[in-house]
N, C-alpha and C. Protein backbone atom coordinates (compact mmCIF):
# COMPACT_ATOMS: atom_id res chain seq x y z
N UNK A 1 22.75 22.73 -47.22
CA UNK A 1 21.45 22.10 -47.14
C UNK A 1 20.43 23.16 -47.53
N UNK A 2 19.64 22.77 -48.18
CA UNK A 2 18.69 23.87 -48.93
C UNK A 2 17.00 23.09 -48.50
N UNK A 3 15.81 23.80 -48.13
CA UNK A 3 14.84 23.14 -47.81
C UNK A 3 13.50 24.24 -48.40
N UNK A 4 12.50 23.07 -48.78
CA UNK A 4 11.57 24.02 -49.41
C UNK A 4 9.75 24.34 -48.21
N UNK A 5 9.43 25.33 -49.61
CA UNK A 5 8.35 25.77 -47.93
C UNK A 5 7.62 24.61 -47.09
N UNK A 6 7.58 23.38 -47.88
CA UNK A 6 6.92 22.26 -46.75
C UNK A 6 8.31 21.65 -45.29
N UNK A 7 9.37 21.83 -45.74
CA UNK A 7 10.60 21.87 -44.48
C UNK A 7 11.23 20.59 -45.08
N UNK A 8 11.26 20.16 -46.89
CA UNK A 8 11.97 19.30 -46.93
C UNK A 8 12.92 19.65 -47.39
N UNK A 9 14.39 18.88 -47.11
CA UNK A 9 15.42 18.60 -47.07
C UNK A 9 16.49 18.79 -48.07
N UNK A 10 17.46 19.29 -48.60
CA UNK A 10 17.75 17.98 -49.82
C UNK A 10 19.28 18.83 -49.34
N UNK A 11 20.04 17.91 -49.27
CA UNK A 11 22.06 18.07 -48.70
C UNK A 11 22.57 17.48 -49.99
N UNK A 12 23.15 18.28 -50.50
CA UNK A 12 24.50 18.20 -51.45
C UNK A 12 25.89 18.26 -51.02
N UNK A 13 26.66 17.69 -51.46
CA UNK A 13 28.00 17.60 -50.72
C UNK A 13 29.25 16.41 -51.01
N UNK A 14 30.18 17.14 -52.23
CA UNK A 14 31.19 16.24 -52.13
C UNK A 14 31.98 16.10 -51.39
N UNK A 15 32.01 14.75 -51.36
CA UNK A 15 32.70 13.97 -49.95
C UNK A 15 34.31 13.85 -49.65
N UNK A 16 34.68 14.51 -50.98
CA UNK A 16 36.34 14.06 -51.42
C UNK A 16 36.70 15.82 -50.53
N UNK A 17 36.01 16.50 -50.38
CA UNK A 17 36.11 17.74 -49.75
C UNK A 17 35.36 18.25 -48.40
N UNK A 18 35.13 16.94 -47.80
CA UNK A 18 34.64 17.71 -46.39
C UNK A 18 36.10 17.60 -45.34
N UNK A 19 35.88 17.81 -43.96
CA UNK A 19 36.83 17.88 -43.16
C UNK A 19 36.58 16.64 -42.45
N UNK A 20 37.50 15.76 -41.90
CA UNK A 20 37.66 14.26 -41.36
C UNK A 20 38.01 14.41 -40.05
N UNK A 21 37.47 14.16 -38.83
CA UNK A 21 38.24 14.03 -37.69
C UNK A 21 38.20 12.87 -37.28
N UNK A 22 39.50 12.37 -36.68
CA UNK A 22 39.84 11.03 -35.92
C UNK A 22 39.06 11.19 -34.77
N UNK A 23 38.83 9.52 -34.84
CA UNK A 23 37.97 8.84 -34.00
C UNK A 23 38.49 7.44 -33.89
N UNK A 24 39.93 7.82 -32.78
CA UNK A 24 40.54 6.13 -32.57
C UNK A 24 39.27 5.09 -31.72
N UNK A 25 39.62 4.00 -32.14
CA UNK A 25 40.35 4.01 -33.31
C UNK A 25 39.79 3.31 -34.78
N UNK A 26 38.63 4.09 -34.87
CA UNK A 26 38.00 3.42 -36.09
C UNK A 26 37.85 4.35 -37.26
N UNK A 27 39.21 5.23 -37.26
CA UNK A 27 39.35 6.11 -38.29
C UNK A 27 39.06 7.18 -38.69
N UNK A 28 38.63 7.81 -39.40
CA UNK A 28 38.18 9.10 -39.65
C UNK A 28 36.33 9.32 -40.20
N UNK A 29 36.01 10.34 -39.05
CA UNK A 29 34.68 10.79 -39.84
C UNK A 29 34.49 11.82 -39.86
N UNK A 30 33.25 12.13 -41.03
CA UNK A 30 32.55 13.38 -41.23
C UNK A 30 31.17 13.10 -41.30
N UNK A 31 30.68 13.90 -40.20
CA UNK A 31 29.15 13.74 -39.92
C UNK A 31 28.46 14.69 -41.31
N UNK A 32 27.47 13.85 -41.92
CA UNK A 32 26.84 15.40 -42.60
C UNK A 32 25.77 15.79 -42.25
N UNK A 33 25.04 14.66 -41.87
CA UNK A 33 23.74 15.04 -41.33
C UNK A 33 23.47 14.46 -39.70
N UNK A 34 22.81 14.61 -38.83
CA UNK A 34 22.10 14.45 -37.39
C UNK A 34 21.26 14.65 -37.18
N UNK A 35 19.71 13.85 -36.91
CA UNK A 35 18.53 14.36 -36.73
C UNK A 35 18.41 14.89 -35.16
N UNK A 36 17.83 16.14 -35.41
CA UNK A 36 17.50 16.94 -34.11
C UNK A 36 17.34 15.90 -32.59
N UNK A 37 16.70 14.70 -33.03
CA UNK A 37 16.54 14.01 -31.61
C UNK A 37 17.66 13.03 -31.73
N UNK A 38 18.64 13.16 -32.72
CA UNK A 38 19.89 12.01 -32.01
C UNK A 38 19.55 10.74 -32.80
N UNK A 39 18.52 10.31 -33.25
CA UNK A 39 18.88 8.87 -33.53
C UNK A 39 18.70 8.34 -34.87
N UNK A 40 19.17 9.16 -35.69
CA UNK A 40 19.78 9.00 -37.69
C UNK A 40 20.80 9.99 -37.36
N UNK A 41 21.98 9.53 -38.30
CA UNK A 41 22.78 10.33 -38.80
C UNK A 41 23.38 9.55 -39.91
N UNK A 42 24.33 10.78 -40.60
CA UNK A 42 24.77 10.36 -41.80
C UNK A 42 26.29 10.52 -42.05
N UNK A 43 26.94 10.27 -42.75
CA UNK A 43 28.20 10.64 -42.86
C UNK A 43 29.56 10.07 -43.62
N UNK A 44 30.73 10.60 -43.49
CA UNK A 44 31.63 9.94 -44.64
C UNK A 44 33.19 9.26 -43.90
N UNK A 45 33.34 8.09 -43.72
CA UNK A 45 34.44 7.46 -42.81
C UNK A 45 35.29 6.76 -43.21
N UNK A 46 36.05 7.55 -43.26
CA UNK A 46 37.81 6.94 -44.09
C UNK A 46 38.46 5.67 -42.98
N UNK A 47 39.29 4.91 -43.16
CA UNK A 47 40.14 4.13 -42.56
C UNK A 47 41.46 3.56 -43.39
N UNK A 48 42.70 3.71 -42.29
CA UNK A 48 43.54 3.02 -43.60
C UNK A 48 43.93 1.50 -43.75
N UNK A 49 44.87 1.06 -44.55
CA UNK A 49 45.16 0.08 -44.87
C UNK A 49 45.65 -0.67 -43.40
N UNK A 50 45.07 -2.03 -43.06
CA UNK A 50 46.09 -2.52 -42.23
C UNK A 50 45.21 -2.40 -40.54
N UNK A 51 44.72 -1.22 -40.23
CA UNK A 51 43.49 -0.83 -39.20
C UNK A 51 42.41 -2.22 -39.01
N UNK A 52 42.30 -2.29 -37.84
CA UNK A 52 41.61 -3.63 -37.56
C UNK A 52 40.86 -2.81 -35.87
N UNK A 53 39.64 -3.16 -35.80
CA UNK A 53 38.74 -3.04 -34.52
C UNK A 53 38.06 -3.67 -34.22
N UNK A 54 37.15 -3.70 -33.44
CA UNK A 54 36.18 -4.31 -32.81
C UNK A 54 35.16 -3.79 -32.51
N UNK A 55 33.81 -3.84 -33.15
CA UNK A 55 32.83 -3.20 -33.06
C UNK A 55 31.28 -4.08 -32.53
N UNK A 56 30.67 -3.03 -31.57
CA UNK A 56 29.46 -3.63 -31.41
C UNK A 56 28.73 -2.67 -32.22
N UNK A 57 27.74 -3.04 -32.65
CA UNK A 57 26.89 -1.83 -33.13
C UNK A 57 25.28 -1.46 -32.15
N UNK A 58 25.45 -0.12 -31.91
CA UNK A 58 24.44 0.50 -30.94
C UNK A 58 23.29 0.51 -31.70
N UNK A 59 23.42 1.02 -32.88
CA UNK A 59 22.37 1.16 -34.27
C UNK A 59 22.58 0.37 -35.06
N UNK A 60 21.49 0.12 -36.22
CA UNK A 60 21.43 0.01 -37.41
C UNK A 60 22.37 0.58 -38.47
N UNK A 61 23.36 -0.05 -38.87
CA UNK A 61 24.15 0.67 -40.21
C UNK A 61 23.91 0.16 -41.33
N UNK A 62 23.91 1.41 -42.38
CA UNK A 62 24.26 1.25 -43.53
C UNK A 62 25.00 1.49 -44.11
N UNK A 63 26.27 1.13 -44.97
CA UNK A 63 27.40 1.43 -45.35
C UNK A 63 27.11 1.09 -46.71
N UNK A 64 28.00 2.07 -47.87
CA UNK A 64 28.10 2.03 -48.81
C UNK A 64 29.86 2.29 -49.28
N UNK A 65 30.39 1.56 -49.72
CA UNK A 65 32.22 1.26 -49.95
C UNK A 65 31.97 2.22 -51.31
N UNK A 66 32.98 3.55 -51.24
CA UNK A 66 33.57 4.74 -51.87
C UNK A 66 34.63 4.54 -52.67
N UNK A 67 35.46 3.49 -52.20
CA UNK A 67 36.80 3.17 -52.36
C UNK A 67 37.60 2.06 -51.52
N UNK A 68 38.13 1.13 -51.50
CA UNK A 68 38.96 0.55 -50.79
C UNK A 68 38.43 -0.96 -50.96
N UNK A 69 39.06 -2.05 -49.27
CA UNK A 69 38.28 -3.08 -49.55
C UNK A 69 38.41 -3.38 -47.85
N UNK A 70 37.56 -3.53 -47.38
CA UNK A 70 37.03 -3.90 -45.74
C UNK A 70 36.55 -5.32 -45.50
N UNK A 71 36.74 -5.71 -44.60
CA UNK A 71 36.39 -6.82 -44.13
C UNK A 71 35.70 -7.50 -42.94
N UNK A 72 34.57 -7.85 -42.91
CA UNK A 72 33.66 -7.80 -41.62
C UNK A 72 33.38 -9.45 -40.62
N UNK A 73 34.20 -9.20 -39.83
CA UNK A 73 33.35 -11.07 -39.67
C UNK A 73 32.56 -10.43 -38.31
N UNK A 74 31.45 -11.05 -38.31
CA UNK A 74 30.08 -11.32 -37.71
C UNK A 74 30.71 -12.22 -36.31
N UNK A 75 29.64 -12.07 -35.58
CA UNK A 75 29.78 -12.58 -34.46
C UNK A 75 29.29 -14.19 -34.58
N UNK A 76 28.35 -14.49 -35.68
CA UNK A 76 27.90 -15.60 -36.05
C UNK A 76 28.85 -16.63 -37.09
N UNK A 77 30.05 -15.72 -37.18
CA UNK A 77 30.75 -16.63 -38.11
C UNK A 77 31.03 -16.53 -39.53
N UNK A 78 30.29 -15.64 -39.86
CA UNK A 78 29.94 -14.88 -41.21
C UNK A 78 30.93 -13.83 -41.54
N UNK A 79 31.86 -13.96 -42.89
CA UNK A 79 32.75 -13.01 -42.94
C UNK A 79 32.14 -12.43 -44.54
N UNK A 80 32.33 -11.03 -44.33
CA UNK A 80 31.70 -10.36 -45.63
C UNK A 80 32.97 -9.26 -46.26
N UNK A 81 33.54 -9.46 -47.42
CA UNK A 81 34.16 -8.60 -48.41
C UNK A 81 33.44 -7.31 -48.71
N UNK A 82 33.79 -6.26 -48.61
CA UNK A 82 33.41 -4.97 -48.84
C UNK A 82 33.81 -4.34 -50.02
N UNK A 83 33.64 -3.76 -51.21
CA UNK A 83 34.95 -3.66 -51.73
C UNK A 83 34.17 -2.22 -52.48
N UNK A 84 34.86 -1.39 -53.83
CA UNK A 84 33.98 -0.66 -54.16
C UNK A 84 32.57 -1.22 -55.26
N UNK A 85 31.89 0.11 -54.38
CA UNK A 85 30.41 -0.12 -54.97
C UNK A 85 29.64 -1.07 -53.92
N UNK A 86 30.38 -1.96 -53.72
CA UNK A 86 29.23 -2.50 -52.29
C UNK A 86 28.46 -1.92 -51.28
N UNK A 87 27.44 -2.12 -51.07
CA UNK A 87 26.58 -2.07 -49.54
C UNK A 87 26.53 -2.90 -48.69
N UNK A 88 26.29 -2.58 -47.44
CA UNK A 88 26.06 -3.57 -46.23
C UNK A 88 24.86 -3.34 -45.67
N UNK A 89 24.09 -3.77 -45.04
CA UNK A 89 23.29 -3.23 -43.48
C UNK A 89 23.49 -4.58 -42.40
N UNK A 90 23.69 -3.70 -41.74
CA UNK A 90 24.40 -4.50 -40.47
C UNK A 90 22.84 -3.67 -38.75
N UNK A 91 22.30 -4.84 -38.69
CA UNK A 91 21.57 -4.40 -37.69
C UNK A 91 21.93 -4.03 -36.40
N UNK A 92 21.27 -3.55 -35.38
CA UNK A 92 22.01 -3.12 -33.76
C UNK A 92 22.06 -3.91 -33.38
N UNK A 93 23.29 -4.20 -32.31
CA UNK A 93 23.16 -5.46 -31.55
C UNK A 93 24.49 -6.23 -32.13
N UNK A 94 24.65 -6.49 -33.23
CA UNK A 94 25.94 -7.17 -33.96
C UNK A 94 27.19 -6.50 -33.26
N UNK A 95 27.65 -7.72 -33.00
CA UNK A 95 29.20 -7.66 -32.89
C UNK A 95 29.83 -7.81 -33.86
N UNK A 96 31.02 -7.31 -34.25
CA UNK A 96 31.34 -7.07 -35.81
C UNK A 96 33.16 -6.96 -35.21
N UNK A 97 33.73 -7.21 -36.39
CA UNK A 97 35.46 -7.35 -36.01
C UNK A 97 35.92 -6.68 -37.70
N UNK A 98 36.44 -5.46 -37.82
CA UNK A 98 36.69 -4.99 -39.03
C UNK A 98 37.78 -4.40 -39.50
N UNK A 99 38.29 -4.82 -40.81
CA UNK A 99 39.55 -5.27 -40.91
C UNK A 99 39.61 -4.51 -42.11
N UNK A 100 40.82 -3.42 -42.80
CA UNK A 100 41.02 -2.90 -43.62
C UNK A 100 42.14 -3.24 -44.37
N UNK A 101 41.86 -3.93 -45.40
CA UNK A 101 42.90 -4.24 -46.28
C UNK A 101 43.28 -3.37 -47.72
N UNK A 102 42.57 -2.16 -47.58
CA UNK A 102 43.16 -1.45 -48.42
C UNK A 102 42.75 -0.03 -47.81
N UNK A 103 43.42 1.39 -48.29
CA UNK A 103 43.07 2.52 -47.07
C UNK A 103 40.87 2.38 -48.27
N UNK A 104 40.65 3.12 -47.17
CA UNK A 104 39.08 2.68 -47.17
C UNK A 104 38.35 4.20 -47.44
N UNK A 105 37.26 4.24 -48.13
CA UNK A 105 36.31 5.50 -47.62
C UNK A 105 34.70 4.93 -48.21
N UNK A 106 33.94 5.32 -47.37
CA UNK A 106 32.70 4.38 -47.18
C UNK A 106 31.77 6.41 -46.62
N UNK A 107 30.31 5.35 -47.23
CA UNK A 107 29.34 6.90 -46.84
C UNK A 107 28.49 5.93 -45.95
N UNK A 108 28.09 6.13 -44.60
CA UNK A 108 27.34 5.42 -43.77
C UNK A 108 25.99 5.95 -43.41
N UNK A 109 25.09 5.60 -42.89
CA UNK A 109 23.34 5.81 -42.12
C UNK A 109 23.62 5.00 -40.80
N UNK A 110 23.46 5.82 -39.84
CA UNK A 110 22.89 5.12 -38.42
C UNK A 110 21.77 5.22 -38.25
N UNK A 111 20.78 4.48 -37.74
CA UNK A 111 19.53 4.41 -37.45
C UNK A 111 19.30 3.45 -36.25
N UNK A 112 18.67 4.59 -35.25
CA UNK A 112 17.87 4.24 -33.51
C UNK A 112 16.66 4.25 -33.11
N UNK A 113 16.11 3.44 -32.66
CA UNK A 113 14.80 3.58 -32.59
C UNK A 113 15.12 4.43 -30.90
N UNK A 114 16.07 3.93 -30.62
CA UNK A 114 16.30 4.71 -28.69
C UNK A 114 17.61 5.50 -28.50
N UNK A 115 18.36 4.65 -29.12
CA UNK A 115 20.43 4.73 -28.65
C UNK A 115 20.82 6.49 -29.36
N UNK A 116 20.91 7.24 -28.45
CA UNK A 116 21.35 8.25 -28.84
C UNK A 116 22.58 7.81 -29.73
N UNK A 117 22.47 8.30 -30.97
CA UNK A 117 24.00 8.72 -31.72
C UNK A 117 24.97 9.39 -31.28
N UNK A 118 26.38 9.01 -31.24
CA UNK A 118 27.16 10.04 -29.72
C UNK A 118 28.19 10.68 -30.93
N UNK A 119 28.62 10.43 -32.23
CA UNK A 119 29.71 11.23 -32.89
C UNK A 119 29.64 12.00 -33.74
């Protein structure tokens, strides 16, 4: 991460080369970024083929599909294909059920207006 004299930002970083730690059971992540007070972060989250969970979401996500093909049904009934090149945003509060039908790698954004980020 490199920042200039006003304190902005700018993170470079291929993703095919960071380090992944498990997080049963919704696969593998790599945090790259965390804002000082906890509630943005950023990061890169593998899953493989066949992996199925159950998710509420605390935050706001944004997901962007790297590779693979995921599958999301909504608590409302709504099922969404992921595949590459797709985006999602999925607001806080959603219950979400997610299903990997091919091994997966996705670059995500959490965003809190309160909910500490915990990974």
């Amino acid at each position: 991460m490199s920042s200039d004299a006003t304190g902005s930002c700018v993170m470079h970083v291929n993703i095919s080369a960071v380090h992944l730690a498990p997080v049963e059971p919704y696969g593998k992540i790599a945090t790259l970024f965390k804002s000082a007070d906890n509630l943005r972060a950023a990061g890169v989250w593998t899953v493989d083929s066949g992996q199925r969970f159950s998710y509420e979401l605390p935050y706001d996500l944004f997901i962007y599909v790297v590779e693979g093909e995921l599958h999301v049904a909504l608590q409302d009934g709504r099922r969404i294909m992921l595949t590459k090149g797709d985006t999602a945003y999925f607001t806080e509060g959603q219950a979400t059920e997610w299903t990997a039908h091919a091994d997966s790698r996705a670059v995500f954004c959490c965003i809190s207006e309160t909910e500490k980020i915990d990974f």
